[in-house]
C-alpha atoms as a PDB file:
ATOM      1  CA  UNK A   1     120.636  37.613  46.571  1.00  0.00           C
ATOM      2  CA  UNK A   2     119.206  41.069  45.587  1.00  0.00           C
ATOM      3  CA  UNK A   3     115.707  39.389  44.972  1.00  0.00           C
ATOM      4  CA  UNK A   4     115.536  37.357  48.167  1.00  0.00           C
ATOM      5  CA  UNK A   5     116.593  41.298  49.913  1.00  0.00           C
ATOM      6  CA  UNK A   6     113.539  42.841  48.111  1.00  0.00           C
ATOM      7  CA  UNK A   7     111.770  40.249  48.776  1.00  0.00           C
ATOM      8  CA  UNK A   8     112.484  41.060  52.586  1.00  0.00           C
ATOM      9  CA  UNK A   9     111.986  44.037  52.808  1.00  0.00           C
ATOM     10  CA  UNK A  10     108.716  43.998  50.812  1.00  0.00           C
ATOM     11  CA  UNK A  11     107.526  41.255  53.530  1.00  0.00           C
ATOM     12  CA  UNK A  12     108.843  43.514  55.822  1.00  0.00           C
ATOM     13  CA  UNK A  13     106.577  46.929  54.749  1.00  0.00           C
ATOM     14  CA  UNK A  14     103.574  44.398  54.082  1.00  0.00           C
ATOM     15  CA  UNK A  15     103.822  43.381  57.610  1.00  0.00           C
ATOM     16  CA  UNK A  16     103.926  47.178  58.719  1.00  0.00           C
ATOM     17  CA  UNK A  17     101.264  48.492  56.544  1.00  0.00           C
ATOM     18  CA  UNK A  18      98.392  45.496  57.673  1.00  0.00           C
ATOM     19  CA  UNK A  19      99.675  45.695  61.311  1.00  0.00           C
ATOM     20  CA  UNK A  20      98.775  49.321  61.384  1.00  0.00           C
ATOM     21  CA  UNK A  21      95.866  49.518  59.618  1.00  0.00           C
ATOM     22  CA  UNK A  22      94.851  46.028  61.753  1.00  0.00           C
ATOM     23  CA  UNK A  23      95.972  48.637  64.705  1.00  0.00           C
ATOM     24  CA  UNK A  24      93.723  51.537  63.161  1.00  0.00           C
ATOM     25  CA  UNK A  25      90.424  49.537  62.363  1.00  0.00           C
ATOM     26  CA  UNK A  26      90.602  48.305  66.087  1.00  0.00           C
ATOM     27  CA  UNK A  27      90.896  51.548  67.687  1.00  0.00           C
ATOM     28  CA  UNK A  28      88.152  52.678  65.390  1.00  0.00           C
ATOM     29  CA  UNK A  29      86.016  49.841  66.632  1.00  0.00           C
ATOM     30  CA  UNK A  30      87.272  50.295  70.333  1.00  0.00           C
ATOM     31  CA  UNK A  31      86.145  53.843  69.998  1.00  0.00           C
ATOM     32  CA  UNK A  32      82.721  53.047  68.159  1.00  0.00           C
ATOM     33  CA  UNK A  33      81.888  50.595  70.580  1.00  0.00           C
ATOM     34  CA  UNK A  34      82.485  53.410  73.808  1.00  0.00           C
ATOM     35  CA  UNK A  35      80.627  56.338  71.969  1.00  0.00           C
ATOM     36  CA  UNK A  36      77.637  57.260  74.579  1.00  0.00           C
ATOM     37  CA  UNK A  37      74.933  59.512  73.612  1.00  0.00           C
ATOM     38  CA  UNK A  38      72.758  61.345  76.299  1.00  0.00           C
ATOM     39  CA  UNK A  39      68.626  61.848  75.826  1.00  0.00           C
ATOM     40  CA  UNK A  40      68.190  64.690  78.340  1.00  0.00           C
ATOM     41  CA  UNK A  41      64.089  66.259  78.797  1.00  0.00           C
ATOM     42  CA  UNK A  42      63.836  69.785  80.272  1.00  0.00           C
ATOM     43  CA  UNK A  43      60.683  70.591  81.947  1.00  0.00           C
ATOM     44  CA  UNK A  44      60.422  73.665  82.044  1.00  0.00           C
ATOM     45  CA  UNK A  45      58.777  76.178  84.631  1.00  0.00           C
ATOM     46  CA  UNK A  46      55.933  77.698  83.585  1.00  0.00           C
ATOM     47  CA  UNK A  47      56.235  80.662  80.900  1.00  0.00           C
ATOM     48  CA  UNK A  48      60.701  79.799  81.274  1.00  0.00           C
ATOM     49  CA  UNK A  49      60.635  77.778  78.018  1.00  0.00           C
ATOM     50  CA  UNK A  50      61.599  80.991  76.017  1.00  0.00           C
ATOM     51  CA  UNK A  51      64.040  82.324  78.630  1.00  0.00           C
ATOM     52  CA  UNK A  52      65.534  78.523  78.298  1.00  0.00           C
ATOM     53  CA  UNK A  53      65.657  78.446  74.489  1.00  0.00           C
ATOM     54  CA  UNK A  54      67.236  81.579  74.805  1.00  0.00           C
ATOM     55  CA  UNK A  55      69.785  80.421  77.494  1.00  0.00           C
ATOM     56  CA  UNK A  56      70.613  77.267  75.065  1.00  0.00           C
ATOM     57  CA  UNK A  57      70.811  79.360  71.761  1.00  0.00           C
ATOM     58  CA  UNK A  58      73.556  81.933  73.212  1.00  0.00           C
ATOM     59  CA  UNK A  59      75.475  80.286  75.717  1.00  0.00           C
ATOM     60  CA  UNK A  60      74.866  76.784  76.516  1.00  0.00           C
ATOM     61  CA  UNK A  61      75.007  74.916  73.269  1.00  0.00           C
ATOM     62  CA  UNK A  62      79.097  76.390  72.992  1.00  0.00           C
ATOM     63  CA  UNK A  63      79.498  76.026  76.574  1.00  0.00           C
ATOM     64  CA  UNK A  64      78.750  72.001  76.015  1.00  0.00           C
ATOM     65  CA  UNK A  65      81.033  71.951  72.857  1.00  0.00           C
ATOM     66  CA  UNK A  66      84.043  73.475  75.140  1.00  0.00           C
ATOM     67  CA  UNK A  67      84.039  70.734  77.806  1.00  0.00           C
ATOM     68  CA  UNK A  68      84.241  67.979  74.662  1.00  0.00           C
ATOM     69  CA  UNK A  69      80.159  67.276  74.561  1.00  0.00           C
ATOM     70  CA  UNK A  70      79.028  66.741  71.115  1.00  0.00           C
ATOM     71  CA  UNK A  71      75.681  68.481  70.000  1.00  0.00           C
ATOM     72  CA  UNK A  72      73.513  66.045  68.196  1.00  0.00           C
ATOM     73  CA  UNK A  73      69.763  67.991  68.272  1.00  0.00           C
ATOM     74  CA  UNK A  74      67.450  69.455  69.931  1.00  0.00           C
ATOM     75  CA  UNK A  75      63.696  69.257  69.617  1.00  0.00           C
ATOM     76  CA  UNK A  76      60.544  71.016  71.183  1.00  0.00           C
ATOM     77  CA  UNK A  77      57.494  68.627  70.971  1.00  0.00           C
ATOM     78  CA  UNK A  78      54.701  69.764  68.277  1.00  0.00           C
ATOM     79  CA  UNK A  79      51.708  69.078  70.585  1.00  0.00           C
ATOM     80  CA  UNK A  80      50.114  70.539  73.680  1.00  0.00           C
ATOM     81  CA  UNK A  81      50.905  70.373  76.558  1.00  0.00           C
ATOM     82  CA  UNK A  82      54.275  69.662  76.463  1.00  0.00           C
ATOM     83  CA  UNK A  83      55.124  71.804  73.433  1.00  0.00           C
ATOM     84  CA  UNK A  84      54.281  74.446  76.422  1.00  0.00           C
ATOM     85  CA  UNK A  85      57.228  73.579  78.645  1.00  0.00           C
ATOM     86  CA  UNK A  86      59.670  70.932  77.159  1.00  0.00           C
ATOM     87  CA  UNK A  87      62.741  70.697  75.684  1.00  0.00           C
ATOM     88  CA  UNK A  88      64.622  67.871  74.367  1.00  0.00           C
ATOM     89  CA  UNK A  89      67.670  67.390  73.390  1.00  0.00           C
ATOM     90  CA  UNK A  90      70.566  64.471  72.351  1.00  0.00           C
ATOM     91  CA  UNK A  91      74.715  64.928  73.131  1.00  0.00           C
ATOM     92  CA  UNK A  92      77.070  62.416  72.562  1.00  0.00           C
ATOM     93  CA  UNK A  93      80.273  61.560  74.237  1.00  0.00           C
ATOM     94  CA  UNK A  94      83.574  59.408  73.441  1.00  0.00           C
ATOM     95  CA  UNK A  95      82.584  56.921  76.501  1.00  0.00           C
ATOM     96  CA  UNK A  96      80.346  57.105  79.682  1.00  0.00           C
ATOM     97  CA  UNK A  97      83.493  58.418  81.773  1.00  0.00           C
ATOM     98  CA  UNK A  98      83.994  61.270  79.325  1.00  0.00           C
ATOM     99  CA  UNK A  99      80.115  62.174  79.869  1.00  0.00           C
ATOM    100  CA  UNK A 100      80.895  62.200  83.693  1.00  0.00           C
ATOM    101  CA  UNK A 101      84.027  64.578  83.120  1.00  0.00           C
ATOM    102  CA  UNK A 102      82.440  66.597  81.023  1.00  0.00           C
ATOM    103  CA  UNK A 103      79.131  67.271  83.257  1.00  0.00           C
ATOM    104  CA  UNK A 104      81.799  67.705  86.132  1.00  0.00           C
ATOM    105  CA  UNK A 105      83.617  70.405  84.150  1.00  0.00           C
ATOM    106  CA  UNK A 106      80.689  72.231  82.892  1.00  0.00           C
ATOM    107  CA  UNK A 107      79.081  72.471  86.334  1.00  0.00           C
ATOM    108  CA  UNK A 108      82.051  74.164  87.564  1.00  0.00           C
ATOM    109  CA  UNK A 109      83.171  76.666  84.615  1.00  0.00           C
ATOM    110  CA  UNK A 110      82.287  79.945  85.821  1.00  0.00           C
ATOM    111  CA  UNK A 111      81.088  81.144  82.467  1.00  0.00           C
ATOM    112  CA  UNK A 112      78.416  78.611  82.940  1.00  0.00           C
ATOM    113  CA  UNK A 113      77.825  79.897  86.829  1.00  0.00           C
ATOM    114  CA  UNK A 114      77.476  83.486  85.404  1.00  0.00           C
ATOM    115  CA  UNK A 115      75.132  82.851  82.883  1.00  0.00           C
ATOM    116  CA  UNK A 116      72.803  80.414  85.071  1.00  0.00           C
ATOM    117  CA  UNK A 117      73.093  83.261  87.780  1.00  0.00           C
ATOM    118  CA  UNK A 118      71.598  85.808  85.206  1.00  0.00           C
ATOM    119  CA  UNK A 119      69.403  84.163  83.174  1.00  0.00           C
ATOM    120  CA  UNK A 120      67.606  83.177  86.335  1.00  0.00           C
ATOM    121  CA  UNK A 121      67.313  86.394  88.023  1.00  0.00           C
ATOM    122  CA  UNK A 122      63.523  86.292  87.790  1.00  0.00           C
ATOM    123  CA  UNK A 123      63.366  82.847  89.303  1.00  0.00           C
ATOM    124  CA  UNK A 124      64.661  79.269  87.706  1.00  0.00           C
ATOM    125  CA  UNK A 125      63.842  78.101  84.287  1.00  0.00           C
ATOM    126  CA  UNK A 126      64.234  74.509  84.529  1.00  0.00           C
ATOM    127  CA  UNK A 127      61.385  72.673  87.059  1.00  0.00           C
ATOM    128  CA  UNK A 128      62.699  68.884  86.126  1.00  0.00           C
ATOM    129  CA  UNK A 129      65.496  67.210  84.305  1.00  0.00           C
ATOM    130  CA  UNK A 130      65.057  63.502  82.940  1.00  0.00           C
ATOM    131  CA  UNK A 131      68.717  62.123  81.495  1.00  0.00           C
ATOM    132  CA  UNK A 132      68.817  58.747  79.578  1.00  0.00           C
ATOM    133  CA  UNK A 133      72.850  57.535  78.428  1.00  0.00           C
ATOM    134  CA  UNK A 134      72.033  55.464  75.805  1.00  0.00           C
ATOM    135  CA  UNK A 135      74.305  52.773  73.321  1.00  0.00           C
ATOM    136  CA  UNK A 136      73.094  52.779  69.475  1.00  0.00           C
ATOM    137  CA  UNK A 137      72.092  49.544  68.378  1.00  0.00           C
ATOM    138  CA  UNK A 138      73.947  47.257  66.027  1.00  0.00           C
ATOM    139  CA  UNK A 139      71.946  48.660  63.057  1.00  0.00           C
ATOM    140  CA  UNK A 140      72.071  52.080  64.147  1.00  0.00           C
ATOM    141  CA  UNK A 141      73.222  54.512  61.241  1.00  0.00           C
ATOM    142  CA  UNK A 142      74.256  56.970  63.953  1.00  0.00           C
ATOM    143  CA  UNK A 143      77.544  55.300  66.048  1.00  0.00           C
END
């Protein structure tokens, strides 16, 4: 009797254990499979791409981070012309709806308002913006 009550509740614990992990690996996928990143291309306007660096480097880069964008990089092209004026950069975000949240957020924080306001006082830096979402392939390392 004693065996066939281990023997229970060892069934019983095995069951738990693989339906949670089962439970874990498929939110993990569900997750995965949601993840968005974001290719965005700042032109900027002519001599601005310092005053935008600059704009990025102190404020913006944190400012993403605290309405849940993920910084993966950001590049400036090697070669004329566009080395002159453009800035690229990648975020990421839990699904396409979060990316939509999050832009909606950061457009209205009034940290971000303030430090548009200023670090345009001598006119705007940004002439064009080019945004691509983008999923990672199957054989992407980066999910």
């Amino acid at each position: 009797m004693i065996q066939k009550s281990l023997l229970l509740v060892v069934a019983i614990v095995a069951v738990f254990i693989l339906g949670f992990w089962l439970g874990k690996t498929m939110e993990s996928r569900a997750e995965g499979n949601d993840r968005v990143f974001e290719l965005r291309t700042y032109t900027a306007n002519d001599g601005k791409l310092e005053a935008l660096h600059a704009r990025f480097r102190n404020h913006t880069t944190e400012l993403f981070k605290k309405h849940g964008m993920t910084n993966i990089g950001y590049w400036s092209p090697k070669d004329a012309p566009l080395s002159q004026n453009t800035l690229v950069y990648v975020l990421a975000y839990p699904s396409r709806e979060a990316a939509s949240k999050s832009w909606d957020s950061f457009r209205n924080d009034a940290e971000w308002k303030k430090v548009k306001q200023e670090s345009e006082a001598n006119g705007e830096l940004v002439k064009k913006v080019d945004s691509v979402y983008m999923d990672p392939t199957d054989y992407s390392p980066m999910k």
